[in-house]
N, C-alpha and C. Protein backbone atom coordinates (compact mmCIF):
# COMPACT_ATOMS: atom_id res chain seq x y z
N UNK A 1 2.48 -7.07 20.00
CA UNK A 1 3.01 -6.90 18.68
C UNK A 1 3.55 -5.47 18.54
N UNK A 2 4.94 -4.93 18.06
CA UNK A 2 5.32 -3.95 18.09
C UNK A 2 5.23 -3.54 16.54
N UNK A 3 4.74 -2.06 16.62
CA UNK A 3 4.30 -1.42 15.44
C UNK A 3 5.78 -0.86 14.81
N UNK A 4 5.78 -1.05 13.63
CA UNK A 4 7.14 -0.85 12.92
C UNK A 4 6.31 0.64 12.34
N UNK A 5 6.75 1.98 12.40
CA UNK A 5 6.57 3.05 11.96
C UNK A 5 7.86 3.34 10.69
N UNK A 6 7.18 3.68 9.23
CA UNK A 6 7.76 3.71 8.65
C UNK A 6 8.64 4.71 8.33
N UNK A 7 10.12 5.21 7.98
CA UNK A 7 10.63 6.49 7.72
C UNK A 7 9.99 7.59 7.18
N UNK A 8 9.99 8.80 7.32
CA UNK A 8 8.86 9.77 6.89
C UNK A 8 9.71 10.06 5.43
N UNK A 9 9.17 10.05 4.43
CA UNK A 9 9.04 9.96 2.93
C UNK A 9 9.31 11.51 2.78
N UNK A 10 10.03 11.76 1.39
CA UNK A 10 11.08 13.09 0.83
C UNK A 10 9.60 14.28 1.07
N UNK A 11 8.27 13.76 0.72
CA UNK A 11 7.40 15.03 0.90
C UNK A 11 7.02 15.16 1.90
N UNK A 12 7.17 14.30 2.86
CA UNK A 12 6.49 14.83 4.27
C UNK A 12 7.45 15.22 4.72
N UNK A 13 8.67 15.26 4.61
CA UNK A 13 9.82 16.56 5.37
C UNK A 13 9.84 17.68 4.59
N UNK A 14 9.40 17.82 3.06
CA UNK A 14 9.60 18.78 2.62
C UNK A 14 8.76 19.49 2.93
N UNK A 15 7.34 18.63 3.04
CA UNK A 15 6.10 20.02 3.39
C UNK A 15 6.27 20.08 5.09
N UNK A 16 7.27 19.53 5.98
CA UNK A 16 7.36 20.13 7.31
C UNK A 16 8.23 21.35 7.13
N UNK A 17 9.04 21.11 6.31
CA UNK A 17 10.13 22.24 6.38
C UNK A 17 9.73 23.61 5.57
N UNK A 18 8.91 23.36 4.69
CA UNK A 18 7.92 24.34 4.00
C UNK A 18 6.99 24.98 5.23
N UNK A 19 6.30 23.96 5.98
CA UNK A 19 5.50 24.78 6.92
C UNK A 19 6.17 25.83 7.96
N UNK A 20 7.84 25.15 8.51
CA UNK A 20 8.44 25.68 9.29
C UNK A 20 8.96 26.98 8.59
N UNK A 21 9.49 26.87 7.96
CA UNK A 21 10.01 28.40 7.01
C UNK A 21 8.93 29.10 6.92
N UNK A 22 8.00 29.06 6.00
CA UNK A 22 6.30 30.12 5.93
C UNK A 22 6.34 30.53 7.28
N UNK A 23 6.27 30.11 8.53
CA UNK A 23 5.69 30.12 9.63
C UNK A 23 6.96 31.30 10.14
N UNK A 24 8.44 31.00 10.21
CA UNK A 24 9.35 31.99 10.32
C UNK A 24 8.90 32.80 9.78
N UNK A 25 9.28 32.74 8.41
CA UNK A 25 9.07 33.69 7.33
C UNK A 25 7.79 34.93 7.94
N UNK A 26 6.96 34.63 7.89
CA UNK A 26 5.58 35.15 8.86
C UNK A 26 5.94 36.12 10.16
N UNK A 27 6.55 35.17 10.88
CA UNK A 27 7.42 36.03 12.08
C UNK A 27 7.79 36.60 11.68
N UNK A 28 9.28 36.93 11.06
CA UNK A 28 9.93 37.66 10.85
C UNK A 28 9.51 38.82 9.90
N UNK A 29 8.49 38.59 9.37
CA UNK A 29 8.03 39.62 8.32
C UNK A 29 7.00 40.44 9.03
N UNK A 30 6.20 40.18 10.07
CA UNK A 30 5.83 40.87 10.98
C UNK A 30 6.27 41.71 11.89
N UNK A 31 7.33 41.36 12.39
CA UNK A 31 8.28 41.98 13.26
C UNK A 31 8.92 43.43 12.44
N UNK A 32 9.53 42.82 11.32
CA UNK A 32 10.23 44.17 10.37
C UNK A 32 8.97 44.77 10.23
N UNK A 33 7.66 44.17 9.41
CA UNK A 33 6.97 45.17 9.00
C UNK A 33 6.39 46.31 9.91
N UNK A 34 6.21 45.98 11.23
CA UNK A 34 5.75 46.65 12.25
C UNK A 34 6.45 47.50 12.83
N UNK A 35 7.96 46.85 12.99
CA UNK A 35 9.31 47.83 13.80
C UNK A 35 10.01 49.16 12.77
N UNK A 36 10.18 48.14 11.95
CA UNK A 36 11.22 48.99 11.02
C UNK A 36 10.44 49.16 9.41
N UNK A 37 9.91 48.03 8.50
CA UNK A 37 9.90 48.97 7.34
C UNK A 37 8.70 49.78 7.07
N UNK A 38 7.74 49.58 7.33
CA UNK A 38 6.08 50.85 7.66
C UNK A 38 5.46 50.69 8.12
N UNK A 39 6.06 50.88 9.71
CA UNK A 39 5.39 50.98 10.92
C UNK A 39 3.98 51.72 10.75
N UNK A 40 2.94 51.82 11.50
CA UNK A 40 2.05 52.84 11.57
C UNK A 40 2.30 53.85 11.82
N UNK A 41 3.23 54.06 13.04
CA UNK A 41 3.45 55.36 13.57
C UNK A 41 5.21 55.17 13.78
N UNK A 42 6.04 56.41 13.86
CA UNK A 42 7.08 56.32 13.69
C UNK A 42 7.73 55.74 15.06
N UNK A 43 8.75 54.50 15.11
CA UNK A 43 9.78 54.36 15.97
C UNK A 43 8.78 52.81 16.15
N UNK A 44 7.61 52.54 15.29
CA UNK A 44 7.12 51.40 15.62
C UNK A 44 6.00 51.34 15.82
N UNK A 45 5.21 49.70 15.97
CA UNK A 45 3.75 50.34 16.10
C UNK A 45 3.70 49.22 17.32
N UNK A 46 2.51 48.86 18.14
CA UNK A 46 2.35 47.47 18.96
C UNK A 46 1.48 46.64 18.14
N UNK A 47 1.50 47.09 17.00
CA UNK A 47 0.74 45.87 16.16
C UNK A 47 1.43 44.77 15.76
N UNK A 48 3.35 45.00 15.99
CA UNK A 48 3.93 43.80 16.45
C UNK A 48 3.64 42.45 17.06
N UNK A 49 3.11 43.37 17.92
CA UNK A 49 2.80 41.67 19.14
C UNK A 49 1.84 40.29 18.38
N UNK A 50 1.18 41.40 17.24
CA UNK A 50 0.37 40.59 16.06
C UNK A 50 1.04 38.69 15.72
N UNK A 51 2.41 38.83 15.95
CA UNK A 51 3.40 37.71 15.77
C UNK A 51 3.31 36.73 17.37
N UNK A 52 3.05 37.36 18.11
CA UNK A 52 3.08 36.20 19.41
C UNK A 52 2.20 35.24 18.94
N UNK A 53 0.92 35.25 18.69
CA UNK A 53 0.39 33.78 18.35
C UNK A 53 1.45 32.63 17.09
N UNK A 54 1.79 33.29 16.44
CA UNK A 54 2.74 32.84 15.25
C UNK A 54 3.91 31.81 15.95
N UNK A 55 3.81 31.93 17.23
CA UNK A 55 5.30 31.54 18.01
C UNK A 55 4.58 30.49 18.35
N UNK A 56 3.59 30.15 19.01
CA UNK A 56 3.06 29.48 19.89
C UNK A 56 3.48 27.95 18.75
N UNK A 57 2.82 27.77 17.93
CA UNK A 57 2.86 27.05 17.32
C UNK A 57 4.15 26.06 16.59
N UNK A 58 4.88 27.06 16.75
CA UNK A 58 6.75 26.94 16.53
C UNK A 58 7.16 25.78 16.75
N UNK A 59 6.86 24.90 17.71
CA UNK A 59 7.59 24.02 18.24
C UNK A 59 6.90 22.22 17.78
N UNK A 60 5.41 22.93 17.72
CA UNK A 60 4.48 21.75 17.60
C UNK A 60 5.14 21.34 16.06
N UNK A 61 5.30 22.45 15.21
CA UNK A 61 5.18 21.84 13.98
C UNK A 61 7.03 21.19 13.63
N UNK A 62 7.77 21.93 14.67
CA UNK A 62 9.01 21.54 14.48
C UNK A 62 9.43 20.03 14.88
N UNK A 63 8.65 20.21 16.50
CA UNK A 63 8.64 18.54 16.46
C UNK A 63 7.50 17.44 15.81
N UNK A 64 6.97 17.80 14.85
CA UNK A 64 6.13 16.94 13.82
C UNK A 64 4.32 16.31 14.74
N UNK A 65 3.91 17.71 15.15
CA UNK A 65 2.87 16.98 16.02
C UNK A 65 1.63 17.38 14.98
N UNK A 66 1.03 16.27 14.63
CA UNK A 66 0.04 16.36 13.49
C UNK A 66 -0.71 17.29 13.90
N UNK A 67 -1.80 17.32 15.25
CA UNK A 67 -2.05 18.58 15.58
C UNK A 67 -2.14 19.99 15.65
N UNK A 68 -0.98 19.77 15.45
CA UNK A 68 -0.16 21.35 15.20
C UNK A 68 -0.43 22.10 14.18
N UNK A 69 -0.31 20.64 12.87
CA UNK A 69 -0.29 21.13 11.72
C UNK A 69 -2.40 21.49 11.00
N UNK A 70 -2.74 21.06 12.05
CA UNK A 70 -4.60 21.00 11.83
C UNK A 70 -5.11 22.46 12.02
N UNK A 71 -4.73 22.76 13.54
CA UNK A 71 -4.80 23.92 14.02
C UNK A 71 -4.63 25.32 13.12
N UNK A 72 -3.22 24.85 12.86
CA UNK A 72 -2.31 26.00 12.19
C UNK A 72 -3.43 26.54 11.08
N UNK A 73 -3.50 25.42 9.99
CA UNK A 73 -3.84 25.57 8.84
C UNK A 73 -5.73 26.19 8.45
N UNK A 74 -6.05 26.06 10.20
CA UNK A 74 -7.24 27.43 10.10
C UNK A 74 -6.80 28.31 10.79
N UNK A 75 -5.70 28.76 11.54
CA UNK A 75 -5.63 30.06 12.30
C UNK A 75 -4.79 30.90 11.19
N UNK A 76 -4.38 30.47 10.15
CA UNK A 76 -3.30 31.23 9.20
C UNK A 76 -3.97 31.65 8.36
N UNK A 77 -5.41 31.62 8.43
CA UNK A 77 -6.49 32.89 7.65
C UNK A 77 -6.78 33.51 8.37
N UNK A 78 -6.77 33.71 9.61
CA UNK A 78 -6.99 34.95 10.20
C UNK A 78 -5.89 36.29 9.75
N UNK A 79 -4.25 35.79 9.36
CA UNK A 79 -3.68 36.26 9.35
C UNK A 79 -3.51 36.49 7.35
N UNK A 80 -4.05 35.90 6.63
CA UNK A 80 -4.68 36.22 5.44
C UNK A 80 -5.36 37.22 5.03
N UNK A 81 -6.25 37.24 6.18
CA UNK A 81 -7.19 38.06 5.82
C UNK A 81 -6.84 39.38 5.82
N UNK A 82 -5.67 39.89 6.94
CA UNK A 82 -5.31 40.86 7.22
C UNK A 82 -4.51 41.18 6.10
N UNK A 83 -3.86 40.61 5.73
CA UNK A 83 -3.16 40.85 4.22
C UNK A 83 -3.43 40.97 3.23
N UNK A 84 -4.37 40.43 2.93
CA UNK A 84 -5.55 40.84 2.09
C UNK A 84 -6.00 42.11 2.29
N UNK A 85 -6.78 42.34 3.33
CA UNK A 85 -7.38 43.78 3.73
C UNK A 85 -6.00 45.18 3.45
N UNK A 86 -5.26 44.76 4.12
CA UNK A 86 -4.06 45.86 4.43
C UNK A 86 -3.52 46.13 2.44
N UNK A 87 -3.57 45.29 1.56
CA UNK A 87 -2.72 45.07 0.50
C UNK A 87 -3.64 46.09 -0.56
N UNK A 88 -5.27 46.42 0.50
CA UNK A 88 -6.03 46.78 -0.61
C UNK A 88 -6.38 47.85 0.25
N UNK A 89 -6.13 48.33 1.12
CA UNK A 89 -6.31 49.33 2.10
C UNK A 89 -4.83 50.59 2.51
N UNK A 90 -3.74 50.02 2.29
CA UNK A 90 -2.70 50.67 2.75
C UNK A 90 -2.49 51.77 1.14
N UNK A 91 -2.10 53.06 2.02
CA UNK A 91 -1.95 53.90 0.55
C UNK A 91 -0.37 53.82 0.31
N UNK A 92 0.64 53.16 0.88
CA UNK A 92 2.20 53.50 0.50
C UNK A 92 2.31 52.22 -0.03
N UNK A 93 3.26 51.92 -1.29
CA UNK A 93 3.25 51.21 -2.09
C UNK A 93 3.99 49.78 -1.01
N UNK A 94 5.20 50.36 -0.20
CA UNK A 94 5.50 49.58 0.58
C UNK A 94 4.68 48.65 1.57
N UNK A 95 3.88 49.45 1.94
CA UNK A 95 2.66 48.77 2.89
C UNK A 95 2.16 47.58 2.17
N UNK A 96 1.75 47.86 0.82
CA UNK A 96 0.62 47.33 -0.17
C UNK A 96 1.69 45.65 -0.50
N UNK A 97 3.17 45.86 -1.11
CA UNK A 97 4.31 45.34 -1.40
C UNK A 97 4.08 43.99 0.01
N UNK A 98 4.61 44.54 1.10
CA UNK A 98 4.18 43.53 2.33
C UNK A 98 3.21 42.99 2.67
N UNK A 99 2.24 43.47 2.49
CA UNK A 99 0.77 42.55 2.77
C UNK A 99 0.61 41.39 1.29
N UNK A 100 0.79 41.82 0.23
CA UNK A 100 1.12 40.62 -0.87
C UNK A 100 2.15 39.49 -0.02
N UNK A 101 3.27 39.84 0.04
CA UNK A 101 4.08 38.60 0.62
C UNK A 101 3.47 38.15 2.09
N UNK A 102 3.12 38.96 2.81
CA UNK A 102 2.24 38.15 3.80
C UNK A 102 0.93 37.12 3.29
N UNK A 103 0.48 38.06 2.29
CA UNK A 103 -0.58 36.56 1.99
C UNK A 103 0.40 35.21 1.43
N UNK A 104 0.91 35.66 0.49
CA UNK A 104 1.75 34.39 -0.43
C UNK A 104 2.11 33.81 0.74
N UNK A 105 3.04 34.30 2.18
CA UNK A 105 3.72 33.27 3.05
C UNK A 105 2.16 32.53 3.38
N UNK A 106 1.04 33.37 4.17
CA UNK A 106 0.17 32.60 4.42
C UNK A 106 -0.33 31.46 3.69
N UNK A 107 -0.19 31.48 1.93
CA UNK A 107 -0.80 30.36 0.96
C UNK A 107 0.46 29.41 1.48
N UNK A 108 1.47 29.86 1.11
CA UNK A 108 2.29 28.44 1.38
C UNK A 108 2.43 27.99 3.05
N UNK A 109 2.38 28.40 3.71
CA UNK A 109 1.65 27.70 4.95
C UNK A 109 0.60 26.19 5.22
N UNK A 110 -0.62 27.23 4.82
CA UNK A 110 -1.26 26.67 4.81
C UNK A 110 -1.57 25.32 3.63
N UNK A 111 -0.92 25.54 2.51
CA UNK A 111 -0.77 24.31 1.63
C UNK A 111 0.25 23.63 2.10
N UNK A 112 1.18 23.90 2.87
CA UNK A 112 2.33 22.69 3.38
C UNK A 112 1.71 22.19 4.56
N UNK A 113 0.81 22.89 5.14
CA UNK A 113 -0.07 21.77 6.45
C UNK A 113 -0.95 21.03 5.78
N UNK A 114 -1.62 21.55 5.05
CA UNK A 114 -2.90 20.76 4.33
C UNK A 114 -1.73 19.49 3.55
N UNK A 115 -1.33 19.86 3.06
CA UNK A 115 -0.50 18.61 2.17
C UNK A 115 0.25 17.85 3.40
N UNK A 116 1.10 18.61 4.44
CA UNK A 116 1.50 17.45 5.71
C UNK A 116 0.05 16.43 6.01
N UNK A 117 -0.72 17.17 6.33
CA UNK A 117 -1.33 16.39 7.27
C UNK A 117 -2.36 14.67 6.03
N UNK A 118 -2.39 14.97 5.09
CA UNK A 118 -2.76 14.31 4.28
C UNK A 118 -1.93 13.17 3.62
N UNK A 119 -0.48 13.64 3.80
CA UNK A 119 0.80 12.43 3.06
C UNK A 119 0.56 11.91 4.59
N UNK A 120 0.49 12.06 5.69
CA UNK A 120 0.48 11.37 7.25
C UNK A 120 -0.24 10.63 7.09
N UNK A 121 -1.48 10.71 6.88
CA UNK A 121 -2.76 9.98 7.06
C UNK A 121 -2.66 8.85 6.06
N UNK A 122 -2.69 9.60 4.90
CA UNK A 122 -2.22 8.09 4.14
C UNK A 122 -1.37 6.96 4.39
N UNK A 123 -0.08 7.72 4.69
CA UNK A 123 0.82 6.81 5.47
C UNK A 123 0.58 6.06 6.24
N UNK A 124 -0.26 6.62 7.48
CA UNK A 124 -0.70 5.46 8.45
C UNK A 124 -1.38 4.75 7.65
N UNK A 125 -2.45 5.14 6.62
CA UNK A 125 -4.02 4.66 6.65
C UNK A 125 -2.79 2.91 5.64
N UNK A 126 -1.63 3.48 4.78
CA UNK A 126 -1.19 2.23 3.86
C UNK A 126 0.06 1.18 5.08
N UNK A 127 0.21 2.00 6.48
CA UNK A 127 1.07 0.73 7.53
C UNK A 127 0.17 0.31 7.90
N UNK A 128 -1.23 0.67 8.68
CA UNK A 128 -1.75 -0.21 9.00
C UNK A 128 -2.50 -1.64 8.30
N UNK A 129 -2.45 -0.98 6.89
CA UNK A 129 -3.22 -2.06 5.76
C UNK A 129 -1.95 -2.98 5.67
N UNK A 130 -0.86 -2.71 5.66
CA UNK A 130 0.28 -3.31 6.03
C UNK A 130 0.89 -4.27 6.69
N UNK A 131 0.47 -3.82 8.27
CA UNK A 131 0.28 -4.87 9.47
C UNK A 131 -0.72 -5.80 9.31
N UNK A 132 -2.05 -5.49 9.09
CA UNK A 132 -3.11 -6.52 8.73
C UNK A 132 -2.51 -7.53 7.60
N UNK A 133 -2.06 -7.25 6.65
CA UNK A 133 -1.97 -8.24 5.42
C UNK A 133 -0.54 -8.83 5.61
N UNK A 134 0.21 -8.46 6.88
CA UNK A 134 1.74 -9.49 7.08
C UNK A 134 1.45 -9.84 8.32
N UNK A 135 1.13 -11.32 8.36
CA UNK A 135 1.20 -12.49 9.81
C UNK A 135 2.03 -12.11 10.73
């Protein structure tokens, strides 16, 4: 019997494409914040590389691997936390300015995985009730 998988529904692309942007967004705001707008030390800091784990994940969530989105949505408090800490720790207003939007990207992250992975499950949990109740 071949399983008919149903089209993925307007919120489960929106919260993939929500997760994928946060997750850029994240990159890229790491990268500037570290290189160019208040580095630790001048010409840059290696607290850059802070963004390589951020990559890893890139692809899982682009090609829709539920997994991906499980993982993610506890490793993106590690990177919370730091934004948190830094937002209440950094004395230049700029510093303080970036660690706020690093947390906010981290909230919406992690609420577009938590919300992916939950419109999925349902989904399956209402095809398979589906298949059972059509001969």
């Amino acid at each position: 019997m071949k399983t008919i998988t149903p089209p993925a529904s307007f919120s489960v692309r929106a919260t993939r494409w929500l997760a994928v942007g946060s997750l850029v967004g994240l990159i890229v705001l790491g990268l500037a914040w570290e290189l160019w707008l208040a580095p630790l030390r001048p010409g840059g800091s290696l607290l850059a590389l802070k963004v390589l784990p951020l990559v890893i994940p890139l692809a899982g969530l682009y090609k829709n691997r539920m997994y991906t989105y499980r993982w993610v949505s506890l490793m993106i408090w590690l990177y919370f936390t730091e934004g948190v800490v830094r937002a209440w720790s950094d004395t230049n207003g700029l510093g303080q300015v970036l660690a706020l939007v690093e947390v906010l990207l981290c909230l919406m992250l992690f609420a577009a995985c938590a919300w992916h992975v939950r419109l999925r499950l349902r989904n399956a949990k209402a095809a398979r009730q589906l298949e059972v109740s059509t001969p």
